[in-house]
N, C-alpha and C. Protein backbone atom coordinates (compact mmCIF):
# COMPACT_ATOMS: atom_id res chain seq x y z
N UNK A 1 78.15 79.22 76.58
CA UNK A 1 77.46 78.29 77.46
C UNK A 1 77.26 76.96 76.72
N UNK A 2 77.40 76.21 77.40
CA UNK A 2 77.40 74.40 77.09
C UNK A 2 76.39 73.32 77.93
N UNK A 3 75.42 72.66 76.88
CA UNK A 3 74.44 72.25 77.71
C UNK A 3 75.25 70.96 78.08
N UNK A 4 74.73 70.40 79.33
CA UNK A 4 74.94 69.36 79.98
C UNK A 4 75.42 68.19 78.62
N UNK A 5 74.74 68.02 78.24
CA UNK A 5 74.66 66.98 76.86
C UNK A 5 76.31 67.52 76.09
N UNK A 6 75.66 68.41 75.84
CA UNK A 6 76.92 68.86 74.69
C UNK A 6 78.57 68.58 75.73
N UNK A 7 78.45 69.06 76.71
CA UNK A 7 80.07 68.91 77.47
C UNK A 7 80.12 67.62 77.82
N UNK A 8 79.37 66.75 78.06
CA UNK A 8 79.53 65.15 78.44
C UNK A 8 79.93 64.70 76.78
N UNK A 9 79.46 64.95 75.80
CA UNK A 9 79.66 64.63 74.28
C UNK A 9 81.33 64.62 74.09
N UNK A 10 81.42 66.19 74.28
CA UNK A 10 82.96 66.69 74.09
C UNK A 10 83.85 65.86 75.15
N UNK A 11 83.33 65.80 76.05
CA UNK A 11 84.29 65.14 76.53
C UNK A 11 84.53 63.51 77.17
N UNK A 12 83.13 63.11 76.04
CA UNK A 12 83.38 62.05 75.86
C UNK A 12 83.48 60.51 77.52
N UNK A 13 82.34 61.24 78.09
CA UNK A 13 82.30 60.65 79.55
C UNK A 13 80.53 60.30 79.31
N UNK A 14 80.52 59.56 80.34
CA UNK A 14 79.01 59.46 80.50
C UNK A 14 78.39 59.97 81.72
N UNK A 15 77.07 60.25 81.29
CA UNK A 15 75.92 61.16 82.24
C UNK A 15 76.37 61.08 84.07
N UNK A 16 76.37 60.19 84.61
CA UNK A 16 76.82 59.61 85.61
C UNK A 16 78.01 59.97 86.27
N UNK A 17 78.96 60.21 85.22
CA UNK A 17 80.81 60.28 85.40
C UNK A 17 80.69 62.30 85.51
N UNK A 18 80.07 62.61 84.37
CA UNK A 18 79.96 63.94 84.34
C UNK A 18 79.30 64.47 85.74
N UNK A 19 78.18 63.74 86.38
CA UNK A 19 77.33 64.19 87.34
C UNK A 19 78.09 64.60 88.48
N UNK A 20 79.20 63.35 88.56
CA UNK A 20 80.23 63.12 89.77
C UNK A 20 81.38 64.26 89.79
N UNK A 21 81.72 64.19 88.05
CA UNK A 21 82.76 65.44 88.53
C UNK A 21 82.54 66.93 88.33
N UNK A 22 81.25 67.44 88.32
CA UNK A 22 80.53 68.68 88.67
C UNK A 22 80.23 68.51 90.35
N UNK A 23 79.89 67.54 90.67
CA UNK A 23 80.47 67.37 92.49
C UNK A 23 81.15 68.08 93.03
N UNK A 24 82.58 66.93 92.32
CA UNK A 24 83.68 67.01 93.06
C UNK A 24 84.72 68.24 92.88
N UNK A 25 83.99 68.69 92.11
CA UNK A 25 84.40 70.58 91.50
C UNK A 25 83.79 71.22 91.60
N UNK A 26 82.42 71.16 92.57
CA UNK A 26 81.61 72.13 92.96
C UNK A 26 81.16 72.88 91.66
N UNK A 27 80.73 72.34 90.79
CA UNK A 27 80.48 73.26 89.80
C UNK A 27 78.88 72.99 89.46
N UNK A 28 77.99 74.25 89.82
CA UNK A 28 76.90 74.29 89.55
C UNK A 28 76.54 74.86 88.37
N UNK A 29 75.71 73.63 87.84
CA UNK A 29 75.38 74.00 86.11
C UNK A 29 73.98 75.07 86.59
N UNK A 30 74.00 75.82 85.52
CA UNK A 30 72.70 77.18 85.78
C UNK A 30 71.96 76.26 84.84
N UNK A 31 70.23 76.33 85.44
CA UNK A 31 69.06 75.98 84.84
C UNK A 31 68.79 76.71 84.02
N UNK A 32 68.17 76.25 82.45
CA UNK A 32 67.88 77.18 81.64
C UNK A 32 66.60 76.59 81.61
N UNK A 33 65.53 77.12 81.12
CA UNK A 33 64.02 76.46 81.05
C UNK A 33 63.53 75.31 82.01
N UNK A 34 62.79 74.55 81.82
CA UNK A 34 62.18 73.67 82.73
C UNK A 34 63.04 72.51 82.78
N UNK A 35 64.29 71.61 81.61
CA UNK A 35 64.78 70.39 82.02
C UNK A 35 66.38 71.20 81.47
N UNK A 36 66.74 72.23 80.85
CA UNK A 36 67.92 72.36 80.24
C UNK A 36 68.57 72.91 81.44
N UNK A 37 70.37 72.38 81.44
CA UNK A 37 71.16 72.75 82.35
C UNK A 37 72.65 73.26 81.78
N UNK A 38 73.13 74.34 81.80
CA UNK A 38 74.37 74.64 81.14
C UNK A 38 75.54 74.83 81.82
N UNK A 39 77.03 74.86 81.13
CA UNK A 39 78.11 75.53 82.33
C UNK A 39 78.54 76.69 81.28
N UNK A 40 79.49 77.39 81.74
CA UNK A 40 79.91 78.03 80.92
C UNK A 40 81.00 77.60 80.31
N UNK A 41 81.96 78.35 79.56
CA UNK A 41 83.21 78.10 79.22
C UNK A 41 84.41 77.66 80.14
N UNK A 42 84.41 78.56 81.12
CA UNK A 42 85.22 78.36 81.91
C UNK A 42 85.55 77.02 82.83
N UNK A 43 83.67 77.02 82.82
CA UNK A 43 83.61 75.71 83.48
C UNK A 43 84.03 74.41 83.39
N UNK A 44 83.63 74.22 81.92
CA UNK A 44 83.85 73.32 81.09
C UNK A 44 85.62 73.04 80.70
N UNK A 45 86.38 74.17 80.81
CA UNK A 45 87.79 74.01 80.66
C UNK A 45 88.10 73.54 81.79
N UNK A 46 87.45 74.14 82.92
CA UNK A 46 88.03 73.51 84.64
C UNK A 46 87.84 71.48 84.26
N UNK A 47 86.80 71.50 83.70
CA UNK A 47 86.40 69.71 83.87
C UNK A 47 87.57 69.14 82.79
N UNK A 48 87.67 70.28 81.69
CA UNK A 48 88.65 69.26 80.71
C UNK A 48 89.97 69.27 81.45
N UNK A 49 90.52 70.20 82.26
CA UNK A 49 91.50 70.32 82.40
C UNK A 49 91.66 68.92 83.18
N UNK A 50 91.10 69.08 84.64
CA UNK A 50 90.81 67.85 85.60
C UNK A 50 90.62 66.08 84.86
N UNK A 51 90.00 66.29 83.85
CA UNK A 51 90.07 64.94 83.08
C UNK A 51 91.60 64.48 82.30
N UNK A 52 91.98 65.73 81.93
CA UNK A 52 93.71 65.42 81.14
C UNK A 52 94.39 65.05 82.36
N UNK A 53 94.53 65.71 83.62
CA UNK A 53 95.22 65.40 84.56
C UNK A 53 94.65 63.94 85.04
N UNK A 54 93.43 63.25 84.77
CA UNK A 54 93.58 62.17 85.29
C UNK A 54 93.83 60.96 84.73
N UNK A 55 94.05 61.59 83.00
CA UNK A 55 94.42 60.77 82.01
C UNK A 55 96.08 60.60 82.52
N UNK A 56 96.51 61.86 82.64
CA UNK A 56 98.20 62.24 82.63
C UNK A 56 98.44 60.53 83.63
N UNK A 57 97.58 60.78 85.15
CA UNK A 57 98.16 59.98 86.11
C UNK A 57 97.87 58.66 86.10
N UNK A 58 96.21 58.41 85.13
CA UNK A 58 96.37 56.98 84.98
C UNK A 58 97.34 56.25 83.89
N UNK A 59 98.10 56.82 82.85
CA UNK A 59 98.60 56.42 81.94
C UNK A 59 100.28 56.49 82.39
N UNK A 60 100.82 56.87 83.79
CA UNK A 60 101.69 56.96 84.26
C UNK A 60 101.58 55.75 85.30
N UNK A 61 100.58 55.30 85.69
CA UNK A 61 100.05 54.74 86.80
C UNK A 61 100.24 53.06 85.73
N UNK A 62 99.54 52.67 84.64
CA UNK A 62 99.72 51.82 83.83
C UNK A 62 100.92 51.64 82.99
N UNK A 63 101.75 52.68 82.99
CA UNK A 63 103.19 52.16 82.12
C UNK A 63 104.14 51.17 83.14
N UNK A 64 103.75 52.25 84.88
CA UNK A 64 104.48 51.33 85.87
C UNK A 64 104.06 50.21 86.39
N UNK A 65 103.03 49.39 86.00
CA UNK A 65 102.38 48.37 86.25
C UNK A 65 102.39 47.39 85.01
N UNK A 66 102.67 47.66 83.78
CA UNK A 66 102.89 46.96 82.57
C UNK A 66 103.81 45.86 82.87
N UNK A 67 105.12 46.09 83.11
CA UNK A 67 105.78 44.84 83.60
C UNK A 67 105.49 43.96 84.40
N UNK A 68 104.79 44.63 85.49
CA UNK A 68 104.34 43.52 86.55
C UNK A 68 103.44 42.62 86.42
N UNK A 69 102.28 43.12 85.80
CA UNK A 69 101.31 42.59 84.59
C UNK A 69 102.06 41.29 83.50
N UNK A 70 102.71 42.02 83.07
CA UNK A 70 103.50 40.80 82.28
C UNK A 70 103.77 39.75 82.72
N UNK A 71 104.74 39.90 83.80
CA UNK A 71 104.98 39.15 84.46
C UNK A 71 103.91 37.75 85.37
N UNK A 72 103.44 38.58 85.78
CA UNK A 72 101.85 37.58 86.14
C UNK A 72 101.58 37.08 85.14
N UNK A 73 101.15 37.33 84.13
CA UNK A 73 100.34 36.75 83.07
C UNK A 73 100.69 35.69 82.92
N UNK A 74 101.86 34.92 82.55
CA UNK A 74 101.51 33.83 82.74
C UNK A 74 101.54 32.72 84.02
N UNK A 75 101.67 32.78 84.97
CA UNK A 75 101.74 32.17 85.93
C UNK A 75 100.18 32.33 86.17
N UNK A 76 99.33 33.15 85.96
CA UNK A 76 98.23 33.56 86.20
C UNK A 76 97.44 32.63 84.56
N UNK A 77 97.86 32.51 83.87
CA UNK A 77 97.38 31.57 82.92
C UNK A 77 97.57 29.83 82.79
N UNK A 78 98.89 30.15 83.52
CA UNK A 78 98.73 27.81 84.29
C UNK A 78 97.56 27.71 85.12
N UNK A 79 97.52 28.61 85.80
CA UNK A 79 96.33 28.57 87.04
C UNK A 79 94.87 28.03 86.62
N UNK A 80 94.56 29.20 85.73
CA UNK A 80 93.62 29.08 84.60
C UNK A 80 92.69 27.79 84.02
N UNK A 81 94.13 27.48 83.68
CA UNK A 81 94.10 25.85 82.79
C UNK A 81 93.79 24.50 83.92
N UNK A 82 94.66 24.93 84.99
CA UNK A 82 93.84 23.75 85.47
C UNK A 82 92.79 23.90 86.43
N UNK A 83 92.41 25.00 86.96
CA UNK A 83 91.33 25.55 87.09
C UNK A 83 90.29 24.86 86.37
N UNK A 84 90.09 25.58 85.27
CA UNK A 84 89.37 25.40 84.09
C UNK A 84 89.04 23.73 84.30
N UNK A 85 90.00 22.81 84.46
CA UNK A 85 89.50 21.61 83.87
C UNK A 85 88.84 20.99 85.22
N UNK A 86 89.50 21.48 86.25
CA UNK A 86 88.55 21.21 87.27
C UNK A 86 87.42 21.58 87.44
N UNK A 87 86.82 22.53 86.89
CA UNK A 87 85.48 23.06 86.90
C UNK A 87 84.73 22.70 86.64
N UNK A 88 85.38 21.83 85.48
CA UNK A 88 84.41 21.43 84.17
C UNK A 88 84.15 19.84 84.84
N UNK A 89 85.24 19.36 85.69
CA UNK A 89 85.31 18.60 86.55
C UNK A 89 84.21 18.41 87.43
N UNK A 90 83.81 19.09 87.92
CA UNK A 90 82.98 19.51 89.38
C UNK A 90 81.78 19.67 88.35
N UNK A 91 81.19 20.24 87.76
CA UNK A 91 80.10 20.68 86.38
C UNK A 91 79.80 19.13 86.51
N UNK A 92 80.33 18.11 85.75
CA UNK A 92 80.06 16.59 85.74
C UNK A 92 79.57 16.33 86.70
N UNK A 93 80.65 16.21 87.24
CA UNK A 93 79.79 15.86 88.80
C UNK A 93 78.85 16.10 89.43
N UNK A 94 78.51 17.22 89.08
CA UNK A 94 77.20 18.29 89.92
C UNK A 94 76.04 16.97 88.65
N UNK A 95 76.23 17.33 87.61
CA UNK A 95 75.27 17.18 86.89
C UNK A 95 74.76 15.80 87.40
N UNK A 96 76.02 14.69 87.15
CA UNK A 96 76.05 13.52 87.54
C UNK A 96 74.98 12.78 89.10
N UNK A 97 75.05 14.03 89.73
CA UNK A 97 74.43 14.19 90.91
C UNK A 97 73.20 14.45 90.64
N UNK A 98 72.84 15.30 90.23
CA UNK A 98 71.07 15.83 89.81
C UNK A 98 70.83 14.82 89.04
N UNK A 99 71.24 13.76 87.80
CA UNK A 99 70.89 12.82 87.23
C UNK A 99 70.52 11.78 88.29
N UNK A 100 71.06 11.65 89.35
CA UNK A 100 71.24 10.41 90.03
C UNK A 100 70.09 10.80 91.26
N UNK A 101 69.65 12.26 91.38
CA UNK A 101 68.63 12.00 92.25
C UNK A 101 67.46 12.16 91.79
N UNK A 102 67.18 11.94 90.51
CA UNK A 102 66.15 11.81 89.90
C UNK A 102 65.63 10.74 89.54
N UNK A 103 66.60 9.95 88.95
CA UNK A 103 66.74 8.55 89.26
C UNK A 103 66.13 7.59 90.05
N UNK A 104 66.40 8.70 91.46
CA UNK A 104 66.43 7.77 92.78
C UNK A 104 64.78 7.90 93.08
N UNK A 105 64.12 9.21 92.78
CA UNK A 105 63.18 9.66 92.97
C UNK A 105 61.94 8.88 91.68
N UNK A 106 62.16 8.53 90.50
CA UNK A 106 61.14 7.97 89.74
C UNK A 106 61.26 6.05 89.91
């Protein structure tokens, strides 16, 4: 048996993520004393197993998206740049504006 703590540790997820996939696997942890909650072995292999498989599909899911990614990147980084200087553009201006109605006001 594996307390709540200890199988989120091992497997390296957080409280939240673990909560969700005892959900979505119907897997009810047994109460031990007044706050402790455990699974068993079995249980705990069902969640590791389900986590490798979703490693398997996101890391299959990101090799086929790597190029495309690439590809964007930079067209997605001109954007950026002049973005960027327009912002900083508009920032002046804004400021330029709050200077000027203060101005107007003393």
């Amino acid at each position: 048996m594996l307390t709540l703590n200890e199988t989120r540790t091992q497997l390296r997820v957080g409280r939240r993520r673990l909560m969700n996939l005892l959900d979505e696997l119907q897997i009810e942890p047994i109460q031990i004393h007044a706050r402790r909650q455990e699974i068993s072995e079995e249980q705990f292999d069902q969640l590791q197993r389900h986590l490798q498989g979703d490693v398997v599909s996101a890391s299959v899911q990101s090799s086929s998206t790597t190029s495309t990614s690439d590809s964007t990147s930079s067209s997605t980084t001109s954007t950026s740049d002049s973005t960027s200087s327009s912002t900083s553009d508009q920032t002046a201006g804004t400021t330029g504006r709050i200077f000027e109605g203060r101005d107007q006001r003393a």
